[in-house]
N, C-alpha and C. Protein backbone atom coordinates (compact mmCIF):
# COMPACT_ATOMS: atom_id res chain seq x y z
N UNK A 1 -37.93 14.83 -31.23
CA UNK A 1 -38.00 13.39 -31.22
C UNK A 1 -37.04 12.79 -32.23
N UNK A 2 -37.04 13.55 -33.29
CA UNK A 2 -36.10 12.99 -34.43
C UNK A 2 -34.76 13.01 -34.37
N UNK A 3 -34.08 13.75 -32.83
CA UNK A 3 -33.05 13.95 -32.90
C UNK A 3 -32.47 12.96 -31.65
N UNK A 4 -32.92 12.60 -30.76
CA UNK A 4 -33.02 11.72 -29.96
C UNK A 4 -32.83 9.89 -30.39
N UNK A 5 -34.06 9.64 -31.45
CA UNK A 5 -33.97 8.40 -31.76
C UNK A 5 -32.79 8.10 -33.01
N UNK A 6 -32.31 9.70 -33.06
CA UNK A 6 -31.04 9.11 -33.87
C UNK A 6 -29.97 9.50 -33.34
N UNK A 7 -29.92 9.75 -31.98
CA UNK A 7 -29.05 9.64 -30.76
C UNK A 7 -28.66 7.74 -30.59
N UNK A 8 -30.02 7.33 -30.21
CA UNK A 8 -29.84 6.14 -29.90
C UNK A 8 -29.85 5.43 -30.58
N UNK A 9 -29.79 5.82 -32.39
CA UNK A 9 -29.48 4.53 -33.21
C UNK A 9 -27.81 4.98 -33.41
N UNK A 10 -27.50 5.86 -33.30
CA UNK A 10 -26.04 6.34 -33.20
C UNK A 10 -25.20 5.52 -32.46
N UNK A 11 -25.84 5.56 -30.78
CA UNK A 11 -25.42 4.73 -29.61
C UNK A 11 -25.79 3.38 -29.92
N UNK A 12 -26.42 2.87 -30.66
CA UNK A 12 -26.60 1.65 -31.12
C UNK A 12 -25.56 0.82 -32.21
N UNK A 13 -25.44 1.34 -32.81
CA UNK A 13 -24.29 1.98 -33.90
C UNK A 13 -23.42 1.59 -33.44
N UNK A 14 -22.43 2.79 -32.43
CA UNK A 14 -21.15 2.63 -32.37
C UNK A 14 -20.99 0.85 -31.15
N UNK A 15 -22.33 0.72 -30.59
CA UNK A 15 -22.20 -0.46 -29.89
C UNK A 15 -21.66 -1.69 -30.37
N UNK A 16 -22.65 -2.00 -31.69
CA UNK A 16 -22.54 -3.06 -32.31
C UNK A 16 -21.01 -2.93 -32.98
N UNK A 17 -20.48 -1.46 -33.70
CA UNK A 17 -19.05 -1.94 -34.13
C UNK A 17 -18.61 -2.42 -33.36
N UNK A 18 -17.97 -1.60 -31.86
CA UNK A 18 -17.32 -2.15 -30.67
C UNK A 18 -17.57 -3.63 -30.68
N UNK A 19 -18.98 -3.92 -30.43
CA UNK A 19 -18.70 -5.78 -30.35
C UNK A 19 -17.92 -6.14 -31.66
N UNK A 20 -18.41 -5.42 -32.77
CA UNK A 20 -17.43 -6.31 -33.65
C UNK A 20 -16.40 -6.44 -33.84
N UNK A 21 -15.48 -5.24 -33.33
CA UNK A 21 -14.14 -5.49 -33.30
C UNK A 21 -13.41 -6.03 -32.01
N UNK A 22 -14.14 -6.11 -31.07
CA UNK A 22 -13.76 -6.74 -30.05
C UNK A 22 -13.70 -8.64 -30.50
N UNK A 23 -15.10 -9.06 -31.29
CA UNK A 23 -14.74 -10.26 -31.67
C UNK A 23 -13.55 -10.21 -32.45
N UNK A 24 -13.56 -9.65 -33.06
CA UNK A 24 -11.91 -9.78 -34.23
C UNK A 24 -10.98 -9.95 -34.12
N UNK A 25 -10.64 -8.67 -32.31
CA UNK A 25 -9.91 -9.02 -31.72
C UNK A 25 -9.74 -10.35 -31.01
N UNK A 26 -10.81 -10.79 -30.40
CA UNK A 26 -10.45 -12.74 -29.71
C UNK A 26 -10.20 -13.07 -31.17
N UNK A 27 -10.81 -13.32 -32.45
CA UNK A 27 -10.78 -14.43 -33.26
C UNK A 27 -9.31 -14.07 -33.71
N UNK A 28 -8.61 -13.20 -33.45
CA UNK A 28 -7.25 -12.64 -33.73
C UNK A 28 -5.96 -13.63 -33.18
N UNK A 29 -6.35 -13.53 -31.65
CA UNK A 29 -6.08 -13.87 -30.85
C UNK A 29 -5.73 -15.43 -30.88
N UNK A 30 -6.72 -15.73 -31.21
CA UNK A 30 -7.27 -17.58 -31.22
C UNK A 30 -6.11 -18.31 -32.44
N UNK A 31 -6.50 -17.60 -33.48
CA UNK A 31 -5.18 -17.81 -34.30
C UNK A 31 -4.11 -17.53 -34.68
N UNK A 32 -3.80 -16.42 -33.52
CA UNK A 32 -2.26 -15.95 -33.43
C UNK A 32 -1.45 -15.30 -34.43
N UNK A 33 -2.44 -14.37 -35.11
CA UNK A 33 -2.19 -13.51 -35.95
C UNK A 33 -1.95 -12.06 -35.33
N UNK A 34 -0.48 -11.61 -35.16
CA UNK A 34 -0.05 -10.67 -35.00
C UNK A 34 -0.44 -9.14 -36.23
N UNK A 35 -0.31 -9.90 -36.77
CA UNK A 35 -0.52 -8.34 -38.32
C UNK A 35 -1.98 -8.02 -38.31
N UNK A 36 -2.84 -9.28 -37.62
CA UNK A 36 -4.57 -8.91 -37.65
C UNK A 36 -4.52 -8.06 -36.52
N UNK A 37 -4.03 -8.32 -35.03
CA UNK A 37 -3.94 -8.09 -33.90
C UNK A 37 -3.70 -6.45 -34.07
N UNK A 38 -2.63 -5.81 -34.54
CA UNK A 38 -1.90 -4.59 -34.64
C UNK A 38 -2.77 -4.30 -35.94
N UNK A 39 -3.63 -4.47 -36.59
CA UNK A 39 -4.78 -3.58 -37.89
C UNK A 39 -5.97 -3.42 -37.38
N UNK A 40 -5.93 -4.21 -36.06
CA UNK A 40 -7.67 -4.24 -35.69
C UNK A 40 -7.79 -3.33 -34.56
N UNK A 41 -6.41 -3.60 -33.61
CA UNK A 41 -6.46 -2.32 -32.92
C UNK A 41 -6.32 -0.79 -33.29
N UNK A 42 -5.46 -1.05 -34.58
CA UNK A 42 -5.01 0.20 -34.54
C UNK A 42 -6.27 1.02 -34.99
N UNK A 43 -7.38 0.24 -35.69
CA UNK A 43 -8.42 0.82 -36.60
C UNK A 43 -9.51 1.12 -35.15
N UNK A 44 -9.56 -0.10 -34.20
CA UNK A 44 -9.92 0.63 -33.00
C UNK A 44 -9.68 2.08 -32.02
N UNK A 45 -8.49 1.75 -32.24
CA UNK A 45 -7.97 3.29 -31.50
C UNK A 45 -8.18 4.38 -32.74
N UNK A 46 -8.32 4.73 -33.73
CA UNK A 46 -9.12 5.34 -34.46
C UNK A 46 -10.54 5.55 -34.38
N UNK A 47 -11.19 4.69 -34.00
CA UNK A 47 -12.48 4.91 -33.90
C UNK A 47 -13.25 4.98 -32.76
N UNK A 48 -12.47 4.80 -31.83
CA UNK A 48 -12.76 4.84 -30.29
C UNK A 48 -11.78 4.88 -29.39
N UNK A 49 -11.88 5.26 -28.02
CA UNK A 49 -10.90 5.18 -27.37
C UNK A 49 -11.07 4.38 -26.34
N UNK A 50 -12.02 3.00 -26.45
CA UNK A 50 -11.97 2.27 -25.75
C UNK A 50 -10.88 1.29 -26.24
N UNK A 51 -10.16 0.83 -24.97
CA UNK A 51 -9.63 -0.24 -25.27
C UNK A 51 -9.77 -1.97 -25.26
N UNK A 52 -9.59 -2.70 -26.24
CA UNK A 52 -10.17 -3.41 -26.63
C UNK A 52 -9.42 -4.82 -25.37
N UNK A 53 -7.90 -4.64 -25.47
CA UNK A 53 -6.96 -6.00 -25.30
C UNK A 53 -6.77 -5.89 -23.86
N UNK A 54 -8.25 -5.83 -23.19
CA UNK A 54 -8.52 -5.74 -21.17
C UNK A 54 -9.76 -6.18 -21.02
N UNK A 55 -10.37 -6.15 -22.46
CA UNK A 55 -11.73 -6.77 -22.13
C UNK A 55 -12.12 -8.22 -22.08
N UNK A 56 -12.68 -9.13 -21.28
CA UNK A 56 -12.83 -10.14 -21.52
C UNK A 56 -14.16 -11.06 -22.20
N UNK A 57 -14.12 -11.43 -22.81
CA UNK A 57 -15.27 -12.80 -23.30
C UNK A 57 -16.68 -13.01 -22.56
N UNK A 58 -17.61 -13.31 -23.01
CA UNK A 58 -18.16 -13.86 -22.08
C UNK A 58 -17.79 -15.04 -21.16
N UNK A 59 -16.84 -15.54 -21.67
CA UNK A 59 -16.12 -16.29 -20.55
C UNK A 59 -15.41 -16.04 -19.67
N UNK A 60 -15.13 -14.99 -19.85
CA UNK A 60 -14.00 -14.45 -18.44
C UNK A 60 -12.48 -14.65 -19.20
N UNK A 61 -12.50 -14.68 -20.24
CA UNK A 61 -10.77 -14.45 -21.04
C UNK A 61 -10.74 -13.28 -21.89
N UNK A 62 -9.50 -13.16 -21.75
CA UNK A 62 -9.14 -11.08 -22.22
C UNK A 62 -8.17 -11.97 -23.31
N UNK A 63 -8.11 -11.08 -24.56
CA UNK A 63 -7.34 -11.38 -25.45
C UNK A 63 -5.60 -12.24 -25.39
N UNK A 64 -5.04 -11.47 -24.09
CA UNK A 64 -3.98 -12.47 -23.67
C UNK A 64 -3.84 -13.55 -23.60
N UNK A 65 -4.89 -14.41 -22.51
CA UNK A 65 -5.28 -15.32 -22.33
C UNK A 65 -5.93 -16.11 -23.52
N UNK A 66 -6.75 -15.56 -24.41
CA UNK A 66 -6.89 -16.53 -25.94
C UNK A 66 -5.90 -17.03 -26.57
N UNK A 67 -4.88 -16.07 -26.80
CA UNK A 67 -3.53 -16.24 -27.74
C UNK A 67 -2.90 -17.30 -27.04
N UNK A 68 -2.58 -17.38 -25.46
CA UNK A 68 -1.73 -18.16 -25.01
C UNK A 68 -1.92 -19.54 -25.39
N UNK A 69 -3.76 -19.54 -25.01
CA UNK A 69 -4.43 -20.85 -25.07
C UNK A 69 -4.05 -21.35 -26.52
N UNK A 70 -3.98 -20.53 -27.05
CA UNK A 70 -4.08 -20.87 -28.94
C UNK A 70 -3.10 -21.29 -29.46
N UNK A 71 -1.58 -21.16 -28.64
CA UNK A 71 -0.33 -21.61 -29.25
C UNK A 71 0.50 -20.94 -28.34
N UNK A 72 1.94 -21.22 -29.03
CA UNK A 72 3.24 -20.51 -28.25
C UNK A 72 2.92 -19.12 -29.17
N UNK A 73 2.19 -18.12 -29.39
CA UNK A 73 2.45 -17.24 -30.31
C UNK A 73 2.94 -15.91 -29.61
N UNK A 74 4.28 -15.93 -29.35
CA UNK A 74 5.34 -14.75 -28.83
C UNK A 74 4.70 -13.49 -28.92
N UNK A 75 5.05 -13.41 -30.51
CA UNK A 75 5.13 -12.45 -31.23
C UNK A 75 3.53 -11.47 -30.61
N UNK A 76 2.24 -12.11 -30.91
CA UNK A 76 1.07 -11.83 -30.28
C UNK A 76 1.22 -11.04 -29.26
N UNK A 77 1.52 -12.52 -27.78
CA UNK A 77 2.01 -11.52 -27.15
C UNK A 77 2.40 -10.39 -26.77
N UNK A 78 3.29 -10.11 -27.60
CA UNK A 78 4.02 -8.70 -27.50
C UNK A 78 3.74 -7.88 -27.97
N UNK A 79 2.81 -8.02 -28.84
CA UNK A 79 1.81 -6.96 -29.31
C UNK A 79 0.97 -6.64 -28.31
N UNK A 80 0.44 -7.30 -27.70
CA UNK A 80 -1.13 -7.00 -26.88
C UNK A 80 -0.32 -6.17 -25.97
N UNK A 81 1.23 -6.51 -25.43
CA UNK A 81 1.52 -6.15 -24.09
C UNK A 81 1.71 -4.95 -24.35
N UNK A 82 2.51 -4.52 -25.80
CA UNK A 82 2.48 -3.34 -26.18
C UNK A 82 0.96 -2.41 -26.50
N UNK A 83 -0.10 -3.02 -26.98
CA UNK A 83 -1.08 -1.89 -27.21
C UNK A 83 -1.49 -2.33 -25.67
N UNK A 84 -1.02 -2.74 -24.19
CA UNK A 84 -1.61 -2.19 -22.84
C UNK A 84 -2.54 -3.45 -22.22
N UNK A 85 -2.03 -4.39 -22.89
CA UNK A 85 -2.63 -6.04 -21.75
C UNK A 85 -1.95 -5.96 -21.19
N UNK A 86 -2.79 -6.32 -19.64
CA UNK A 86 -2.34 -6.15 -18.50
C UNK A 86 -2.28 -7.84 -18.23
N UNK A 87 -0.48 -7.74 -18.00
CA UNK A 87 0.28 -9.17 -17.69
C UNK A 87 -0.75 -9.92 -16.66
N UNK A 88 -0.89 -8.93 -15.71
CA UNK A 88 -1.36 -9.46 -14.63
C UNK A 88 -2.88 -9.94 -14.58
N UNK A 89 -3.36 -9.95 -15.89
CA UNK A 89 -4.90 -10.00 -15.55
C UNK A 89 -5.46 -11.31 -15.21
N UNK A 90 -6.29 -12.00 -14.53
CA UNK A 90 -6.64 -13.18 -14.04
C UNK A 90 -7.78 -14.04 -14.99
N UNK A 91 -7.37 -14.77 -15.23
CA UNK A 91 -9.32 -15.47 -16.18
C UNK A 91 -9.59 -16.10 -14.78
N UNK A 92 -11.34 -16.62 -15.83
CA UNK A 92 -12.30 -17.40 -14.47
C UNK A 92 -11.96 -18.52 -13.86
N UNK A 93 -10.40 -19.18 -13.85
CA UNK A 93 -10.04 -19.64 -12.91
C UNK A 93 -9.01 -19.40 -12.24
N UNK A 94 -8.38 -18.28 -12.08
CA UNK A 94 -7.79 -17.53 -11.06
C UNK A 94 -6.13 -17.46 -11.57
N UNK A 95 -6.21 -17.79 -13.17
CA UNK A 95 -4.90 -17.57 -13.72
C UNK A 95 -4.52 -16.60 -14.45
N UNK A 96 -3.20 -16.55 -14.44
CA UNK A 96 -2.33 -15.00 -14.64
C UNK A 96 -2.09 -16.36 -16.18
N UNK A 97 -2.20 -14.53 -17.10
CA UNK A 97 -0.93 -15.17 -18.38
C UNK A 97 -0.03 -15.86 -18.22
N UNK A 98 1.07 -15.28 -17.60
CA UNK A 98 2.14 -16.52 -17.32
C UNK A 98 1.83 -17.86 -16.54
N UNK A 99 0.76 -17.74 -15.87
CA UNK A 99 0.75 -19.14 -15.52
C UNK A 99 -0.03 -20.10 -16.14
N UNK A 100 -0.91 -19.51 -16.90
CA UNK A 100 -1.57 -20.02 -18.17
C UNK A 100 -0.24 -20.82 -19.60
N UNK A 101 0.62 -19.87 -19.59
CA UNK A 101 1.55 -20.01 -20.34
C UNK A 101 2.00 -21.38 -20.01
N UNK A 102 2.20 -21.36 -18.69
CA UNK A 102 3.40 -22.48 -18.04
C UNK A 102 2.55 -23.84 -18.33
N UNK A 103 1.01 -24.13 -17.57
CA UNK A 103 0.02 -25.03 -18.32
C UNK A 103 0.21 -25.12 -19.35
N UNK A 104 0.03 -24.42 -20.64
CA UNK A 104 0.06 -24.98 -21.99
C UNK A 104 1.47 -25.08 -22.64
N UNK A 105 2.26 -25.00 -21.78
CA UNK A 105 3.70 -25.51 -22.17
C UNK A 105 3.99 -24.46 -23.06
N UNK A 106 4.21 -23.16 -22.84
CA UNK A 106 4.44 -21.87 -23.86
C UNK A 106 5.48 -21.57 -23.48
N UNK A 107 6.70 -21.97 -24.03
CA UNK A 107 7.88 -21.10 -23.21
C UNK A 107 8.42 -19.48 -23.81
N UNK A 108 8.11 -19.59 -25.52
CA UNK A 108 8.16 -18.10 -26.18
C UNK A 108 7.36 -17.09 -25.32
N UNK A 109 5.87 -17.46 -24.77
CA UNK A 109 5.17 -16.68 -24.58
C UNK A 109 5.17 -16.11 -23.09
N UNK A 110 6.26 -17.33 -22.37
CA UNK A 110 6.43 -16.85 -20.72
C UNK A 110 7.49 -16.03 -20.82
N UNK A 111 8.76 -16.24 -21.93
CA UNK A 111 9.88 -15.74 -22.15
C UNK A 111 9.20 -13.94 -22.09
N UNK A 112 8.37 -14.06 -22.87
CA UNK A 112 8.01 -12.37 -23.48
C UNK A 112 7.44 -11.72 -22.39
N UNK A 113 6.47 -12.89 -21.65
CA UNK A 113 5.49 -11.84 -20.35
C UNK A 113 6.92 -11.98 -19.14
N UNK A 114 7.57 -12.25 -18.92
CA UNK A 114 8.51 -12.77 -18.24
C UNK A 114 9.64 -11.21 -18.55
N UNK A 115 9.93 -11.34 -19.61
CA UNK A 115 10.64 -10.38 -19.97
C UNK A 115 9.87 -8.68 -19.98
N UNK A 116 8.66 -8.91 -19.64
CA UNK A 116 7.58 -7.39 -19.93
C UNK A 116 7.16 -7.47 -18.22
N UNK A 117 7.84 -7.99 -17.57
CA UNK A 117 7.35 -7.41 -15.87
C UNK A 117 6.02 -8.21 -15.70
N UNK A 118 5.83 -9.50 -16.53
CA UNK A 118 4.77 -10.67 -15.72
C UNK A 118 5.15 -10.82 -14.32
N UNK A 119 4.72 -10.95 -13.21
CA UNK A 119 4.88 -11.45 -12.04
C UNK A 119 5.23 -13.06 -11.49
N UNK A 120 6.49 -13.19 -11.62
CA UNK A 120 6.88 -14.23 -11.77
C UNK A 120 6.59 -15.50 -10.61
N UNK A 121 6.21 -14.70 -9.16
CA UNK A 121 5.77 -15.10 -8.21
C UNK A 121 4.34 -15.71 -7.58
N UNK A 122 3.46 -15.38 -8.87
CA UNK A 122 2.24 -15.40 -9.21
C UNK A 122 1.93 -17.01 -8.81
N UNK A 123 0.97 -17.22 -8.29
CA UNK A 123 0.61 -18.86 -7.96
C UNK A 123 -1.08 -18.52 -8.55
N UNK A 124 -1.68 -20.04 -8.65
CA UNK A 124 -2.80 -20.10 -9.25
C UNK A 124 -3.07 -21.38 -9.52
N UNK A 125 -4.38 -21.51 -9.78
CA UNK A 125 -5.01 -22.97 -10.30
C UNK A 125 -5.85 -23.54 -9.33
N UNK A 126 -6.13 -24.52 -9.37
CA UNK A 126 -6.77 -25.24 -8.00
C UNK A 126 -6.07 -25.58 -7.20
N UNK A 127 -4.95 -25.95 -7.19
CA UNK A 127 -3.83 -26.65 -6.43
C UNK A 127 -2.53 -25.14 -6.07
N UNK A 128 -3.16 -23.96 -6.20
CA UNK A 128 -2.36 -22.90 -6.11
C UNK A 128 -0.87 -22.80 -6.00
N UNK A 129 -0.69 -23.41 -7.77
CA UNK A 129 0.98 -23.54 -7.82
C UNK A 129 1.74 -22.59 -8.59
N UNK A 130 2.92 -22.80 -8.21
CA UNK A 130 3.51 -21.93 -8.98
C UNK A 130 3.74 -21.86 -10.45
N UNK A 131 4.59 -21.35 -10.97
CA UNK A 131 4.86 -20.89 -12.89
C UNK A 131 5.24 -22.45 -12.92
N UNK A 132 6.54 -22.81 -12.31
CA UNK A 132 7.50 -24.11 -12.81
C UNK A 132 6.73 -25.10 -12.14
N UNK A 133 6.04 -25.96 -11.71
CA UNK A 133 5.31 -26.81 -11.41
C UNK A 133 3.85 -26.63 -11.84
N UNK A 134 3.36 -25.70 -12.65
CA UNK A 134 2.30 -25.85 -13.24
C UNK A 134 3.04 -26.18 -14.87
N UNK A 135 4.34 -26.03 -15.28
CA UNK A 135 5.04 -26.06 -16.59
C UNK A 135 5.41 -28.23 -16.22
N UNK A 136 4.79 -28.46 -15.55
CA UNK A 136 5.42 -29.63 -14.97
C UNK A 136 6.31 -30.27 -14.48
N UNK A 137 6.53 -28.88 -13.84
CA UNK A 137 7.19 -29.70 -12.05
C UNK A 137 8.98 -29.91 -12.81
N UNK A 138 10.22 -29.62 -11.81
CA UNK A 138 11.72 -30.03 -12.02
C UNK A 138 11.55 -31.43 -13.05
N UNK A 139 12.83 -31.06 -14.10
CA UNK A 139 13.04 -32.16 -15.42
C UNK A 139 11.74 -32.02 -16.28
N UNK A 140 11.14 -31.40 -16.46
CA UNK A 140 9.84 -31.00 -17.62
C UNK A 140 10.86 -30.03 -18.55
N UNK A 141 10.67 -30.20 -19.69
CA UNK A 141 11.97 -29.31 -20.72
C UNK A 141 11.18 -27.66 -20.58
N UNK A 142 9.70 -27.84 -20.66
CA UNK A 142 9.41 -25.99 -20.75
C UNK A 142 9.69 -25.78 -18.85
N UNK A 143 9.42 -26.54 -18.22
CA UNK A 143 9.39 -25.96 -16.59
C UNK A 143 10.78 -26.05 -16.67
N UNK A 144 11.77 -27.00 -16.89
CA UNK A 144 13.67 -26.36 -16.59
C UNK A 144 13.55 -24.60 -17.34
N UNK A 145 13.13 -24.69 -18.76
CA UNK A 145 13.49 -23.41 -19.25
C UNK A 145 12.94 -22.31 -18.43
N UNK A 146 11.55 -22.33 -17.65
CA UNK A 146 11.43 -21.21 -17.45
C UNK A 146 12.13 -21.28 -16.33
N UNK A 147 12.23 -22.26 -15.23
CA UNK A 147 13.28 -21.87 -14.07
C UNK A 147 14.52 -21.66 -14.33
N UNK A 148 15.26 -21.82 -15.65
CA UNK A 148 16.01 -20.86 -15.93
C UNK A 148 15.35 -19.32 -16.29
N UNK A 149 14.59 -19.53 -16.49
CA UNK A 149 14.34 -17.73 -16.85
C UNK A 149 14.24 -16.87 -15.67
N UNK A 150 13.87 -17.77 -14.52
CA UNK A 150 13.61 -16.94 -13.23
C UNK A 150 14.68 -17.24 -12.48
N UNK A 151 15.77 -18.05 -12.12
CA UNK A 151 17.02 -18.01 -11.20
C UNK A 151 17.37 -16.58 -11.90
N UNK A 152 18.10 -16.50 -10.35
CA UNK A 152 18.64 -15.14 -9.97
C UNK A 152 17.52 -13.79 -10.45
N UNK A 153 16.26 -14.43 -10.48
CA UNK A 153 15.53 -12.78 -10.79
C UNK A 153 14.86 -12.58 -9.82
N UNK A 154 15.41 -11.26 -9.10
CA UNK A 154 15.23 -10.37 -8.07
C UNK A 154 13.89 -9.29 -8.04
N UNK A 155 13.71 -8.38 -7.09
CA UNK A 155 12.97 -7.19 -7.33
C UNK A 155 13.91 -6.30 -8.48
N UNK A 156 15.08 -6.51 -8.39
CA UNK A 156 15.57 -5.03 -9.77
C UNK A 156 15.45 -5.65 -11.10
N UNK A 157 15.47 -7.09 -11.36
CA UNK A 157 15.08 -7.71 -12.40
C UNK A 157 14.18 -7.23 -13.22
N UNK A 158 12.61 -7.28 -11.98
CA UNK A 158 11.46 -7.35 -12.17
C UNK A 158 11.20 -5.81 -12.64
N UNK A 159 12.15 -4.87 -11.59
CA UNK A 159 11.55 -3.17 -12.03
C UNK A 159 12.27 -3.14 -13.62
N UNK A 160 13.28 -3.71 -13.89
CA UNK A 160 13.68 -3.55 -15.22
C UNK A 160 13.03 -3.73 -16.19
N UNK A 161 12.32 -4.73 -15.81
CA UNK A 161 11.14 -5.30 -16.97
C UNK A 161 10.31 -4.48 -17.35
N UNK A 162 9.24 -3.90 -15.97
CA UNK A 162 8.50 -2.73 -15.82
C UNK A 162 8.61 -1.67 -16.53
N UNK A 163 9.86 -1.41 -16.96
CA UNK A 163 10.59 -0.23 -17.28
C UNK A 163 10.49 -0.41 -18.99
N UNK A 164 10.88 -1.46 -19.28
CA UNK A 164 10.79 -1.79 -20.66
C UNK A 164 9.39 -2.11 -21.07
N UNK A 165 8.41 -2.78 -20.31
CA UNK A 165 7.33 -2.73 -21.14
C UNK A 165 6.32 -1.36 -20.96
N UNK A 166 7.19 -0.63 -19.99
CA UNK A 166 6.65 1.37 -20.35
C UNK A 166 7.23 1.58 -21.07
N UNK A 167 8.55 1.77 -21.61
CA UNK A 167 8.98 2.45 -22.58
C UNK A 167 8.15 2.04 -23.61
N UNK A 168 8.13 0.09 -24.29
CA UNK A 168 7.39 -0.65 -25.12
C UNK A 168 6.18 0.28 -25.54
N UNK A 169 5.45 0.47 -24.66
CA UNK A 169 3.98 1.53 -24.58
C UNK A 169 3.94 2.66 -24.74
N UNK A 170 4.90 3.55 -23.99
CA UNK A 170 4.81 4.80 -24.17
C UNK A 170 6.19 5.24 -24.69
N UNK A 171 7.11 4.61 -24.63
CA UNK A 171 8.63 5.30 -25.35
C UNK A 171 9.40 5.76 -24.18
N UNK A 172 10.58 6.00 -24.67
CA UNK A 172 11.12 6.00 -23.04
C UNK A 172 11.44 7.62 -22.49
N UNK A 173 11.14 8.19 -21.50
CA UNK A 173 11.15 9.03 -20.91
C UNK A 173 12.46 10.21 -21.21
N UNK A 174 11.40 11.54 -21.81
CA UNK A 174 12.55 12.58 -22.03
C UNK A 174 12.94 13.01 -21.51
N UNK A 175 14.08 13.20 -22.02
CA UNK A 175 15.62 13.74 -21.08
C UNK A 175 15.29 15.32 -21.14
């Protein structure tokens, strides 16, 4: 018996850290602290091998989606994409990072998911629009920039990107 109920204060245990560093991670997020972002994971992936920057909120937002909401914070970004946020992930109203980005007028942060193989084709919202008309529509200064970021980007564009935010993650493939 004694070895059991300290099974499950064990499993109790490692539960409650997990929530706690999972909050750390959103409250990370929220204020766009990159150096918290990259100490909290890294102390995560030390102590577990769950990953933290895929999980979402009780609201239905994954750490990506906090940061975006929280500011233009690039840099963030590119952290999460590097410890393995997935560009593509959707919150509870049917938006991708980048198109979240384009709403809150983020152009650093579309530049980065943009540049890491975000799906640039991605539509969403209630009105199921695209990146540059959810950035507000032709002559909006962040919607011109990102439709400059997307003229002329193709499928080899896009695998290029792909390519860089694997290497970003895993390093690039030995010769």
């Amino acid at each position: 018996m004694g070895c059991c109920s300290s099974t499950a204060a064990d499993v109790a245990r490692q539960r409650q850290q997990r929530e706690i560093a999972a909050n750390g991670l959103r409250e990370a997020c929220r204020r766009g602290d990159p150096v918290m972002i990259k100490a909290l994971m890294r102390d995560e992936f030390a102590a577990s091998s769950e990953n933290f920057v895929n999980t979402a909120d009780e609201s239905g937002n994954r750490p990506l989606h906090l940061v975006i909401a929280a500011g233009d914070h690039a840099e963030c970004v590119l952290e999460l994409l590097t410890l393995g946020a997935d560009p593509e992930a959707v919150d509870p109203s049917g938006l991708t990072p980048l198109l979240l980005a384009a709403i809150h007028r983020r152009p650093g942060s579309a530049r980065v998911l943009l540049e890491y193989g975000a799906e640039h084709t991605a539509r969403g919202g209630v009105d199921n629009l695209g990146v540059v008309d959810l950035a507000g529509g032709a002559g909006a200064p962040v919607a011109d920039y990102i439709k400059g970021l997307l003229d002329g980007r193709g499928e080899k564009e896009v695998a290029k990107a792909k390519v860089r935010l694997r290497d970003l993650r895993f390093g690039p493939p030995a010769m």
